[in-house]
PDB file of N, CA and C in Angstrom:
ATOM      1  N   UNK A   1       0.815  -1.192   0.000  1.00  0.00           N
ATOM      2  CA  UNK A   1       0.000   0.000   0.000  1.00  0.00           C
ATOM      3  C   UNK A   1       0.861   1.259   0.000  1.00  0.00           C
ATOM      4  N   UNK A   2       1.895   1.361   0.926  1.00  0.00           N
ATOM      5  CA  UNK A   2       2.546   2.355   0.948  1.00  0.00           C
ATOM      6  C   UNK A   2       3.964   2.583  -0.210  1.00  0.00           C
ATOM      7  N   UNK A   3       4.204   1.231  -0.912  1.00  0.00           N
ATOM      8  CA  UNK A   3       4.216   1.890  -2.457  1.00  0.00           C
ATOM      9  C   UNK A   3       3.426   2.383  -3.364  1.00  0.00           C
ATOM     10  N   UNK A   4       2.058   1.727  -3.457  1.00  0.00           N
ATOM     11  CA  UNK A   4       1.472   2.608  -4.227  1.00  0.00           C
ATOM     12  C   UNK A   4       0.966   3.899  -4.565  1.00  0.00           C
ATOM     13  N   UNK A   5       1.072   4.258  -2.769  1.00  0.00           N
ATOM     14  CA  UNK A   5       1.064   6.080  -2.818  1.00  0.00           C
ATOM     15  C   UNK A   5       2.159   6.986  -2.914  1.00  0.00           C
ATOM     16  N   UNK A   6       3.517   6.183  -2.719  1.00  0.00           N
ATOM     17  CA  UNK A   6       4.178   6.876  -3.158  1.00  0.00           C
ATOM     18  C   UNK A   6       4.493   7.520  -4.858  1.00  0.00           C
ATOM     19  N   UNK A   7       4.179   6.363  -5.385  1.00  0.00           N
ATOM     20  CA  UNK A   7       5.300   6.115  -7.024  1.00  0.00           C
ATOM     21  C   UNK A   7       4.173   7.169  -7.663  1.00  0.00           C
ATOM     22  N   UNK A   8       3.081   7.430  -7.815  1.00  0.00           N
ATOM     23  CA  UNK A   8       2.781   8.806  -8.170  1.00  0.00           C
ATOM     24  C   UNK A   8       3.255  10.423  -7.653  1.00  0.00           C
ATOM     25  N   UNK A   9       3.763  10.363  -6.583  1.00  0.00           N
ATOM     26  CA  UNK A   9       4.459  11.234  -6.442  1.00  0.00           C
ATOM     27  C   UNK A   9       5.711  11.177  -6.890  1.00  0.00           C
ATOM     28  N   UNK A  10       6.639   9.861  -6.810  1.00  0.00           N
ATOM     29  CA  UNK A  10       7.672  10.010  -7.249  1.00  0.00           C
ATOM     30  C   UNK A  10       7.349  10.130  -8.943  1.00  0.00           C
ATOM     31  N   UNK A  11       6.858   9.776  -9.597  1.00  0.00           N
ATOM     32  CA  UNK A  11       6.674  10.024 -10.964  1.00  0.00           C
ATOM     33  C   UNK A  11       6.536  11.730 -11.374  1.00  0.00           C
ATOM     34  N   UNK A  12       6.034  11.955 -10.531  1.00  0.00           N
ATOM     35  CA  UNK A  12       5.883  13.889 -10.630  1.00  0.00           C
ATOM     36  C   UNK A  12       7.352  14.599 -10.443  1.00  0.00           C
ATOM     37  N   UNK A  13       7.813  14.186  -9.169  1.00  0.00           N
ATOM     38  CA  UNK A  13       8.814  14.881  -8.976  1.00  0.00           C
ATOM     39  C   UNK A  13      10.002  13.932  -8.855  1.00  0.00           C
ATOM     40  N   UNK A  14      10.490  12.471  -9.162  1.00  0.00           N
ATOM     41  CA  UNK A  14      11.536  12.613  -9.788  1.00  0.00           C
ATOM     42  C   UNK A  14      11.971  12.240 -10.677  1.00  0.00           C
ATOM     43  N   UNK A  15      13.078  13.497 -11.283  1.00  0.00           N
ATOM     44  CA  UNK A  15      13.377  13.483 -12.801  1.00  0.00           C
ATOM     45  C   UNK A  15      14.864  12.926 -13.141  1.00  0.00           C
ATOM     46  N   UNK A  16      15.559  12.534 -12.508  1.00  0.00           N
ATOM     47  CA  UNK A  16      16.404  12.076 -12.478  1.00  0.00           C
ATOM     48  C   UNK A  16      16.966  10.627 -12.806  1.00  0.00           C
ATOM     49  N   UNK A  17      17.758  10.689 -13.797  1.00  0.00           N
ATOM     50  CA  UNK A  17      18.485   8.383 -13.201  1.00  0.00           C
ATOM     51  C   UNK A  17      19.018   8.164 -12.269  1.00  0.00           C
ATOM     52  N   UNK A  18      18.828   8.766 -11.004  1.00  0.00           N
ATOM     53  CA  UNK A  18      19.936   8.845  -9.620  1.00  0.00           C
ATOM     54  C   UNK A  18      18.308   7.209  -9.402  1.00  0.00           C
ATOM     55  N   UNK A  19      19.250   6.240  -8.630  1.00  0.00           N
ATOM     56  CA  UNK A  19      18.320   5.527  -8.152  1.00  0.00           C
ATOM     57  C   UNK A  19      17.527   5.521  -6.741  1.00  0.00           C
ATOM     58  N   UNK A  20      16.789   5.468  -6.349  1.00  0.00           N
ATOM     59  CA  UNK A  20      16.307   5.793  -5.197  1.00  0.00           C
ATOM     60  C   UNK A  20      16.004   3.951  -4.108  1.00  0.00           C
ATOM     61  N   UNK A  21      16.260   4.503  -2.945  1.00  0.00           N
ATOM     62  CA  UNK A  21      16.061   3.077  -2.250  1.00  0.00           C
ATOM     63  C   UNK A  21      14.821   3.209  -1.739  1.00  0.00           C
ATOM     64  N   UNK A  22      13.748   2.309  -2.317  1.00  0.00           N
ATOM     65  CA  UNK A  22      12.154   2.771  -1.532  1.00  0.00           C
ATOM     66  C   UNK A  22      12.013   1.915  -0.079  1.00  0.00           C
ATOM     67  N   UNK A  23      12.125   2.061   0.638  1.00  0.00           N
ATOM     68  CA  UNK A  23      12.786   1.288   2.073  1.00  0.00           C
ATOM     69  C   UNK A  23      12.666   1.977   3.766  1.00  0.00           C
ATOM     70  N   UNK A  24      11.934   1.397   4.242  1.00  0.00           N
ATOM     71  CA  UNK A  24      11.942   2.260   5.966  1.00  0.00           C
ATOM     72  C   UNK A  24      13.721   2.170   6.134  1.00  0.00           C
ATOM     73  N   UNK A  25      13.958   3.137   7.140  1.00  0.00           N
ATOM     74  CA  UNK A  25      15.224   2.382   7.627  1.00  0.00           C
ATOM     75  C   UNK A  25      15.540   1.601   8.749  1.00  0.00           C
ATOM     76  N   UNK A  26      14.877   0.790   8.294  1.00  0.00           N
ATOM     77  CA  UNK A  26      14.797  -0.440   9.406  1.00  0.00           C
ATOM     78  C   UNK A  26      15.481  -1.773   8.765  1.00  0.00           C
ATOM     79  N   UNK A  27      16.230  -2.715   9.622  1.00  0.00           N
ATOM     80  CA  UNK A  27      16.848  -3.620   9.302  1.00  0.00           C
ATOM     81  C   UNK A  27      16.378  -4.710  10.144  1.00  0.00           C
ATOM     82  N   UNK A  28      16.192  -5.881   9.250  1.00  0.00           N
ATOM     83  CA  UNK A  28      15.401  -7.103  10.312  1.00  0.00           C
ATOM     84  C   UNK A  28      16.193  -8.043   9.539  1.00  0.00           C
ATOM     85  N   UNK A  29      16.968  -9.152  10.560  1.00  0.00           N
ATOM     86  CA  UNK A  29      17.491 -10.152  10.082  1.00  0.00           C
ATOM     87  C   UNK A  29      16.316 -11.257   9.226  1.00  0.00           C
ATOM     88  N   UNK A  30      16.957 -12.532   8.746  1.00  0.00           N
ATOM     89  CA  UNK A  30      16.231 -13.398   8.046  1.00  0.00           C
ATOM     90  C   UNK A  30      15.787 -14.154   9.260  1.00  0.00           C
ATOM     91  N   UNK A  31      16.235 -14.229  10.507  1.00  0.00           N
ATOM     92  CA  UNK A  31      15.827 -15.178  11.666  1.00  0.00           C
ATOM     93  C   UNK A  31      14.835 -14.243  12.138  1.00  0.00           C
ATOM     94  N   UNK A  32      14.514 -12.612  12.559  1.00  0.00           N
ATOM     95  CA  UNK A  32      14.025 -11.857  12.847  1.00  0.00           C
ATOM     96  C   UNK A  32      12.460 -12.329  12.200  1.00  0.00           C
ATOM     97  N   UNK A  33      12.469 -12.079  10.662  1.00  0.00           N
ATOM     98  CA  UNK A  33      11.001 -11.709  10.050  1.00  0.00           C
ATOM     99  C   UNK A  33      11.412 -13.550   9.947  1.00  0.00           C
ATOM    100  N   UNK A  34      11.612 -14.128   9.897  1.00  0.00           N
ATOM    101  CA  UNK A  34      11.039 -15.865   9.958  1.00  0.00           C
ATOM    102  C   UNK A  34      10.241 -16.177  11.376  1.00  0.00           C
ATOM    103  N   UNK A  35      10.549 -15.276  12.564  1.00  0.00           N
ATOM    104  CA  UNK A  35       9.861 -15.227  13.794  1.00  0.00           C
ATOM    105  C   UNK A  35       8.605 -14.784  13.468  1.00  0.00           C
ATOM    106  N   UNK A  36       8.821 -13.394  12.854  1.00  0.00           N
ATOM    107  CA  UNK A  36       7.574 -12.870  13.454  1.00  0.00           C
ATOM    108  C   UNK A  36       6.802 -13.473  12.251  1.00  0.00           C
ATOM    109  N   UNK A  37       6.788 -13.944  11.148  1.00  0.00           N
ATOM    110  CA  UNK A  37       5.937 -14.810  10.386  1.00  0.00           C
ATOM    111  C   UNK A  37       5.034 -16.175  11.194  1.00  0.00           C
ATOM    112  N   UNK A  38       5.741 -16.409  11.789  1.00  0.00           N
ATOM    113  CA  UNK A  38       5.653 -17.741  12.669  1.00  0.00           C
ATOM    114  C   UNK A  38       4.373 -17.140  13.635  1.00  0.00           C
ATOM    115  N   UNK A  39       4.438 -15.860  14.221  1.00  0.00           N
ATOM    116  CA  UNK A  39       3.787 -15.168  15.075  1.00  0.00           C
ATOM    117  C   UNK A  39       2.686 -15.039  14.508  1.00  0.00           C
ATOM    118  N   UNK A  40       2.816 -14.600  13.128  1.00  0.00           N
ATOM    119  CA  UNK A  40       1.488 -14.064  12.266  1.00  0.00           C
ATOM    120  C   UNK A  40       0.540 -15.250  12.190  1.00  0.00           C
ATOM    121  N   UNK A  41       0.833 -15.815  11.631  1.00  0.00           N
ATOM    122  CA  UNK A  41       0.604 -17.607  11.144  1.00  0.00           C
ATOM    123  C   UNK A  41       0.477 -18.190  12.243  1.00  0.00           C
ATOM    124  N   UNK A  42       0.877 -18.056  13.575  1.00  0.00           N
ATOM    125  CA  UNK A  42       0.708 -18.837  14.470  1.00  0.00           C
ATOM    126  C   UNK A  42       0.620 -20.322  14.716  1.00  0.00           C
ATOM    127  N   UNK A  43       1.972 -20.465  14.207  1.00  0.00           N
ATOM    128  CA  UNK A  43       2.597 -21.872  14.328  1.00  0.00           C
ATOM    129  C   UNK A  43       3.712 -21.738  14.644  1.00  0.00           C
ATOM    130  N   UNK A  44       4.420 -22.993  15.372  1.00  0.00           N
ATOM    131  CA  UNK A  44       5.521 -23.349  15.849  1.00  0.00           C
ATOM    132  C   UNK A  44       6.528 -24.329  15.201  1.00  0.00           C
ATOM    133  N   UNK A  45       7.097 -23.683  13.810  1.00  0.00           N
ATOM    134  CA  UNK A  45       8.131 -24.318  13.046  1.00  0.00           C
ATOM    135  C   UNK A  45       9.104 -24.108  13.301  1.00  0.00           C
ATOM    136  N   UNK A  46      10.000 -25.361  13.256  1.00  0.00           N
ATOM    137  CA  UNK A  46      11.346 -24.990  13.351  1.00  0.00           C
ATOM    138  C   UNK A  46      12.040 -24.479  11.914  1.00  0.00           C
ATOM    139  N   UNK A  47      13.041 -24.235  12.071  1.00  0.00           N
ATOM    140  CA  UNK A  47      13.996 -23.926  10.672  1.00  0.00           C
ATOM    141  C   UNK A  47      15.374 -23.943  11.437  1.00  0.00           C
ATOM    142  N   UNK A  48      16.419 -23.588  10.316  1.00  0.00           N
ATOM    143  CA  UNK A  48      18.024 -23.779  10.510  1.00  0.00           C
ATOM    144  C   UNK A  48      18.396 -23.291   9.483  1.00  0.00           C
ATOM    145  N   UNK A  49      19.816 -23.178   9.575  1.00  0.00           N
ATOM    146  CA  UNK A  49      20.640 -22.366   8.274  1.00  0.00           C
ATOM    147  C   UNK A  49      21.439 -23.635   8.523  1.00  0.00           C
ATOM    148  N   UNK A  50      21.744 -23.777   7.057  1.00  0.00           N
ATOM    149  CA  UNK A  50      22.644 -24.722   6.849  1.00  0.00           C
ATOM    150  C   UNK A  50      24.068 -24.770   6.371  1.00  0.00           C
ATOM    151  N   UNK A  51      24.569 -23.115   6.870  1.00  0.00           N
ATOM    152  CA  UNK A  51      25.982 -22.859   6.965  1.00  0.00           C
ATOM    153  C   UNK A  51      26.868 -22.781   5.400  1.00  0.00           C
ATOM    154  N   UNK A  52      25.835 -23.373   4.504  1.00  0.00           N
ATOM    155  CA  UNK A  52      26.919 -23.362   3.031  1.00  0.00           C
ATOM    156  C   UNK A  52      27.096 -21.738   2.939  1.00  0.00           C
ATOM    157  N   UNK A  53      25.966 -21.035   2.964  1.00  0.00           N
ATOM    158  CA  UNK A  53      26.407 -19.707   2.612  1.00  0.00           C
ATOM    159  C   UNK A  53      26.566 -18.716   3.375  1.00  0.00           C
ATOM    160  N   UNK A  54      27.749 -17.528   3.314  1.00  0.00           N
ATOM    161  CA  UNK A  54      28.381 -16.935   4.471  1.00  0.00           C
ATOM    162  C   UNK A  54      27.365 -15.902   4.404  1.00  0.00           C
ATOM    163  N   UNK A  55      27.676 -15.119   2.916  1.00  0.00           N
ATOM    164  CA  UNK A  55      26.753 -13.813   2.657  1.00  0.00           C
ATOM    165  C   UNK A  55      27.269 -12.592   3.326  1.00  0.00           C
ATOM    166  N   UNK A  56      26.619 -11.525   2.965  1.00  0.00           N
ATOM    167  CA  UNK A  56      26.963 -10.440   3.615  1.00  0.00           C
ATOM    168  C   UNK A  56      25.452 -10.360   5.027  1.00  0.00           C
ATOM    169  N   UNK A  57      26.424  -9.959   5.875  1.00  0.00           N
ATOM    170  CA  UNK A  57      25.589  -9.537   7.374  1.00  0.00           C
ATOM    171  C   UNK A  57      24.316  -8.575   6.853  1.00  0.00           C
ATOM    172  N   UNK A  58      24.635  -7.632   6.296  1.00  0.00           N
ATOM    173  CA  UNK A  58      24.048  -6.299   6.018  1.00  0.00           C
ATOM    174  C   UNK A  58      24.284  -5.858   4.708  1.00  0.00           C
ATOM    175  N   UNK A  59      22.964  -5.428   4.424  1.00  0.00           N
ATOM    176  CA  UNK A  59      23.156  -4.500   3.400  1.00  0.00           C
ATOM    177  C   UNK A  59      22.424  -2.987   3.380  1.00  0.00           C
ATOM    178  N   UNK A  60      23.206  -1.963   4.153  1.00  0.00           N
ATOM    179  CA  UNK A  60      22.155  -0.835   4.239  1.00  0.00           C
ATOM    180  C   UNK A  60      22.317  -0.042   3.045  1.00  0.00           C
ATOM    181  N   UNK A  61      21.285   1.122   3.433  1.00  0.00           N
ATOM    182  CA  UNK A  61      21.666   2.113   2.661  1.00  0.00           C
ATOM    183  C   UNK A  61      20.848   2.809   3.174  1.00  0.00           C
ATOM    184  N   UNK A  62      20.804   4.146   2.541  1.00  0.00           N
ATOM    185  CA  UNK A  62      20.047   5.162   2.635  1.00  0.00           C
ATOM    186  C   UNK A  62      19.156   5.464   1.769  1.00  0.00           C
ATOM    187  N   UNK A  63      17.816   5.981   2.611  1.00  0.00           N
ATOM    188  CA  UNK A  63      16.895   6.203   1.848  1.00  0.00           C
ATOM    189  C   UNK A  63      16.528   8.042   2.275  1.00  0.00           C
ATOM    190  N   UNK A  64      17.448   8.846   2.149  1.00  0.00           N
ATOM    191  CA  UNK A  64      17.599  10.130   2.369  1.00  0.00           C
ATOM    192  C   UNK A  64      16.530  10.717   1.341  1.00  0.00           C
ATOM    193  N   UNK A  65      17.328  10.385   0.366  1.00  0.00           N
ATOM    194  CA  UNK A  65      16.738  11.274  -0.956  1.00  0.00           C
ATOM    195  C   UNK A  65      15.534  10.501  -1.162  1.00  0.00           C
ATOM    196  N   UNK A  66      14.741  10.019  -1.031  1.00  0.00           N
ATOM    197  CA  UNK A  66      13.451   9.295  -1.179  1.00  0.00           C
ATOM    198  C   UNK A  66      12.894  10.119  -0.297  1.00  0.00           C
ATOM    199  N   UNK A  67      13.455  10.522   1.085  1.00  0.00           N
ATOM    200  CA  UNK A  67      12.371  11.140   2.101  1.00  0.00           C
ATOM    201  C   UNK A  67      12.794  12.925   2.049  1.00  0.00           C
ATOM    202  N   UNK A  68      13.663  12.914   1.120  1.00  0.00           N
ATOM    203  CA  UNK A  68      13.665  14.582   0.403  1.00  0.00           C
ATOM    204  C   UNK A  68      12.520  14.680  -0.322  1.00  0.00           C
ATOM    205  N   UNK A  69      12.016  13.400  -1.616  1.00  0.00           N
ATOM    206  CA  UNK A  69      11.191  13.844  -2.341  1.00  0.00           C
ATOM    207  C   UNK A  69       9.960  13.418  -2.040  1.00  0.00           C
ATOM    208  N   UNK A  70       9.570  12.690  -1.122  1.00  0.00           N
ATOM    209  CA  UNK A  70       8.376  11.946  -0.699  1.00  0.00           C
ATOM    210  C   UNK A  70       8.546  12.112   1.284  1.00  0.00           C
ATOM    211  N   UNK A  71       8.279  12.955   1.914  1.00  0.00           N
ATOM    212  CA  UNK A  71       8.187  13.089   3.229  1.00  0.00           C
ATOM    213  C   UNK A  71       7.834  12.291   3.885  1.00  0.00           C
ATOM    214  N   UNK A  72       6.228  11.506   2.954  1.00  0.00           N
ATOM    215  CA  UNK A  72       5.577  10.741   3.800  1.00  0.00           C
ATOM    216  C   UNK A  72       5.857   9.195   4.054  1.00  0.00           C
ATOM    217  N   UNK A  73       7.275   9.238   3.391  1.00  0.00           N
ATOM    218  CA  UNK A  73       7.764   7.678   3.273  1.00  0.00           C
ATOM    219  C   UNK A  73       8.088   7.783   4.441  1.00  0.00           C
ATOM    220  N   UNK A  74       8.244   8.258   5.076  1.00  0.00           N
ATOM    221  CA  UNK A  74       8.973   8.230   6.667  1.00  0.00           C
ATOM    222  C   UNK A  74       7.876   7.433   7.928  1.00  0.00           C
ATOM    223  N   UNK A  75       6.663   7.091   6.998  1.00  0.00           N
ATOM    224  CA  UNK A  75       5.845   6.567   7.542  1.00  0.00           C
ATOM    225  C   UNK A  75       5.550   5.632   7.196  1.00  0.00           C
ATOM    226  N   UNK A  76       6.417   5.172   6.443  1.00  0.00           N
ATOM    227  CA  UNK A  76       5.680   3.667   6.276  1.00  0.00           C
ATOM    228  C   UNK A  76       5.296   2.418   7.682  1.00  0.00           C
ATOM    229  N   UNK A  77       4.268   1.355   7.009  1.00  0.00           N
ATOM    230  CA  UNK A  77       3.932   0.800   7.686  1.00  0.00           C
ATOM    231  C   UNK A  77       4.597  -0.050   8.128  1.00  0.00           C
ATOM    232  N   UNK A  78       5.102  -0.243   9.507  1.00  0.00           N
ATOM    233  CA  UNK A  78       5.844  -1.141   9.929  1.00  0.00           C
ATOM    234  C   UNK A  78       5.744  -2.332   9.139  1.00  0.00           C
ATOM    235  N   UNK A  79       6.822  -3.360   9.514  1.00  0.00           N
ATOM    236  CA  UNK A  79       7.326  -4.379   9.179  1.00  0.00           C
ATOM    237  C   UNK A  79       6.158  -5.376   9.201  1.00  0.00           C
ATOM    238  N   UNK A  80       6.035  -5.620  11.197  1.00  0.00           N
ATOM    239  CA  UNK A  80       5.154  -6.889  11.118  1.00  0.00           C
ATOM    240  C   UNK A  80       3.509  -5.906  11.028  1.00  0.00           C
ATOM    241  N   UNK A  81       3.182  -4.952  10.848  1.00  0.00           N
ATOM    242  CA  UNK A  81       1.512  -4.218  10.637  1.00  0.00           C
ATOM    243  C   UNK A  81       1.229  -5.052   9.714  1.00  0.00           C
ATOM    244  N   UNK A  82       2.425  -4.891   8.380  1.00  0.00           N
ATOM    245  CA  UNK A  82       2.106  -5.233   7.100  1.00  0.00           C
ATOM    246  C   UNK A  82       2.123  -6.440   6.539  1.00  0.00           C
ATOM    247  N   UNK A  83       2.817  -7.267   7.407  1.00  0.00           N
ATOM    248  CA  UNK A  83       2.914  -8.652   7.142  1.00  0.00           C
ATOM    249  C   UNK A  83       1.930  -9.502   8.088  1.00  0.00           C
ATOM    250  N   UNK A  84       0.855  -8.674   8.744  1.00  0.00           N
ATOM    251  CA  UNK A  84       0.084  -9.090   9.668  1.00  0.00           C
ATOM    252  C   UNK A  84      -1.281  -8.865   8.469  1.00  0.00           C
ATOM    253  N   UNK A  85      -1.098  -7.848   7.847  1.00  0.00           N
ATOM    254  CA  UNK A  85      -2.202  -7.303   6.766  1.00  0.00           C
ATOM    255  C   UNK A  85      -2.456  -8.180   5.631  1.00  0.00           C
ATOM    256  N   UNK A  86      -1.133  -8.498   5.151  1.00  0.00           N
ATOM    257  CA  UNK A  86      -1.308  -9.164   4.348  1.00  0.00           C
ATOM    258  C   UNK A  86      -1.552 -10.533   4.464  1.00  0.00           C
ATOM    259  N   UNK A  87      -1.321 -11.175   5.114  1.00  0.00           N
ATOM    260  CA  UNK A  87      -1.772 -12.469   6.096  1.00  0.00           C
ATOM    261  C   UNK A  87      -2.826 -12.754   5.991  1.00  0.00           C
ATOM    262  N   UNK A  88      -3.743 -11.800   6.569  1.00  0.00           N
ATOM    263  CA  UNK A  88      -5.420 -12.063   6.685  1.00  0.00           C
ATOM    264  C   UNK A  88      -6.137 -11.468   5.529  1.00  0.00           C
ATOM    265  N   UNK A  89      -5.478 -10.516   4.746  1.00  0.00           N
ATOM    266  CA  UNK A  89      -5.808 -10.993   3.226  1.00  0.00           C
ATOM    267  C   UNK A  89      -5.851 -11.884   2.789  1.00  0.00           C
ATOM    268  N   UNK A  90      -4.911 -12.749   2.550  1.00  0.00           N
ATOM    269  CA  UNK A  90      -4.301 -14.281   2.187  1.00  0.00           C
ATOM    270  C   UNK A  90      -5.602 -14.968   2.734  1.00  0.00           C
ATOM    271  N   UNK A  91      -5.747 -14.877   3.776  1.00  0.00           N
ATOM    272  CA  UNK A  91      -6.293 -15.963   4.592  1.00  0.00           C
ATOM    273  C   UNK A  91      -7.655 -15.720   3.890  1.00  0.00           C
ATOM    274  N   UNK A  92      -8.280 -14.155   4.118  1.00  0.00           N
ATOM    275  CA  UNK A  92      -9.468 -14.336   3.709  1.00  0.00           C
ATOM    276  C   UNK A  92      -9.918 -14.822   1.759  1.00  0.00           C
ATOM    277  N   UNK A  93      -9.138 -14.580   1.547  1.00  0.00           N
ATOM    278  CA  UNK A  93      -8.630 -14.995  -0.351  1.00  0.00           C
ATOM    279  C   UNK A  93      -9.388 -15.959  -0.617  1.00  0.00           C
ATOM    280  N   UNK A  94      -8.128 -16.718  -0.070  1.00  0.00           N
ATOM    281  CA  UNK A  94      -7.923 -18.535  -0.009  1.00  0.00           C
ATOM    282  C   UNK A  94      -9.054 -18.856   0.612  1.00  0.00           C
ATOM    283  N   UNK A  95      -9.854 -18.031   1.666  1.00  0.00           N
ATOM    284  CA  UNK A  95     -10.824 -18.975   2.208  1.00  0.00           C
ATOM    285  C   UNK A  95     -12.252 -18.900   1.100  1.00  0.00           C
ATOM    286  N   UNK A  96     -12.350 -17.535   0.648  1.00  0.00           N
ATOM    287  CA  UNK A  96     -13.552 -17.521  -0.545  1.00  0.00           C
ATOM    288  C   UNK A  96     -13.239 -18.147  -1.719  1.00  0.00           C
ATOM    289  N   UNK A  97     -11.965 -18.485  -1.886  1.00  0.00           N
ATOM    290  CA  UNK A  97     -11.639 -19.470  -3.465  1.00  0.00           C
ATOM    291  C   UNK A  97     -12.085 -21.032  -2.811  1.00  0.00           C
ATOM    292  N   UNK A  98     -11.900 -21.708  -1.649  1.00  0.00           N
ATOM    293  CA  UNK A  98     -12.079 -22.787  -1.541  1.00  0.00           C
ATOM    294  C   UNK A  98     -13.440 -22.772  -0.677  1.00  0.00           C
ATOM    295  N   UNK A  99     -14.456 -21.885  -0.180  1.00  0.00           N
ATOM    296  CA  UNK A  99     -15.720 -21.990  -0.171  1.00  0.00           C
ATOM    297  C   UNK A  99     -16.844 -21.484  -1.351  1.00  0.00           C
TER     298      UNK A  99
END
């Protein structure tokens, strides 16, 4: 949702090939949002990493110039709001395709 209100604004005002990072600045590991999925869903799965791949820890960046040209990105919807939203979308979907 909170891409789709942005990219009309960004289409207005930016004119540039500079690339922009559309992104809260928030950082959640892969063990982090595999929790709180688990939370959403409300089940108790296990998982594991299986060590073949090292990877990089982090990858930040900045999303400065995104909240130069769009203010209201600074609001996006948290992490788990939105993965709680979309969930019971899902849920309700799937439940009118199979009733």
């Amino acid at each position: 949702d909170d891409l789709c209100l942005i990219i009309p604004h960004l289409l207005d005002h930016h004119h540039t090939s500079d690339p922009l990072i559309v992104a809260p600045n928030v950082n959640y590991t892969i063990k982090d949002m595999i929790n709180y999925c688990k939370d959403v869903v409300g089940k108790d799965v296990g998982f594991y990493f299986n060590g073949k791949f090292d990877g990089q820890f982090r990858k930040d960046g900045s999303n400065e110039q995104l909240l130069n040209l769009v203010p209201m990105a600074a609001k996006f919807t948290p992490f788990k709001v939105g993965l709680k939203r979309t969930y019971e979308w899902y849920e309700k979907k799937s439940n009118s395709y199979w009733n």
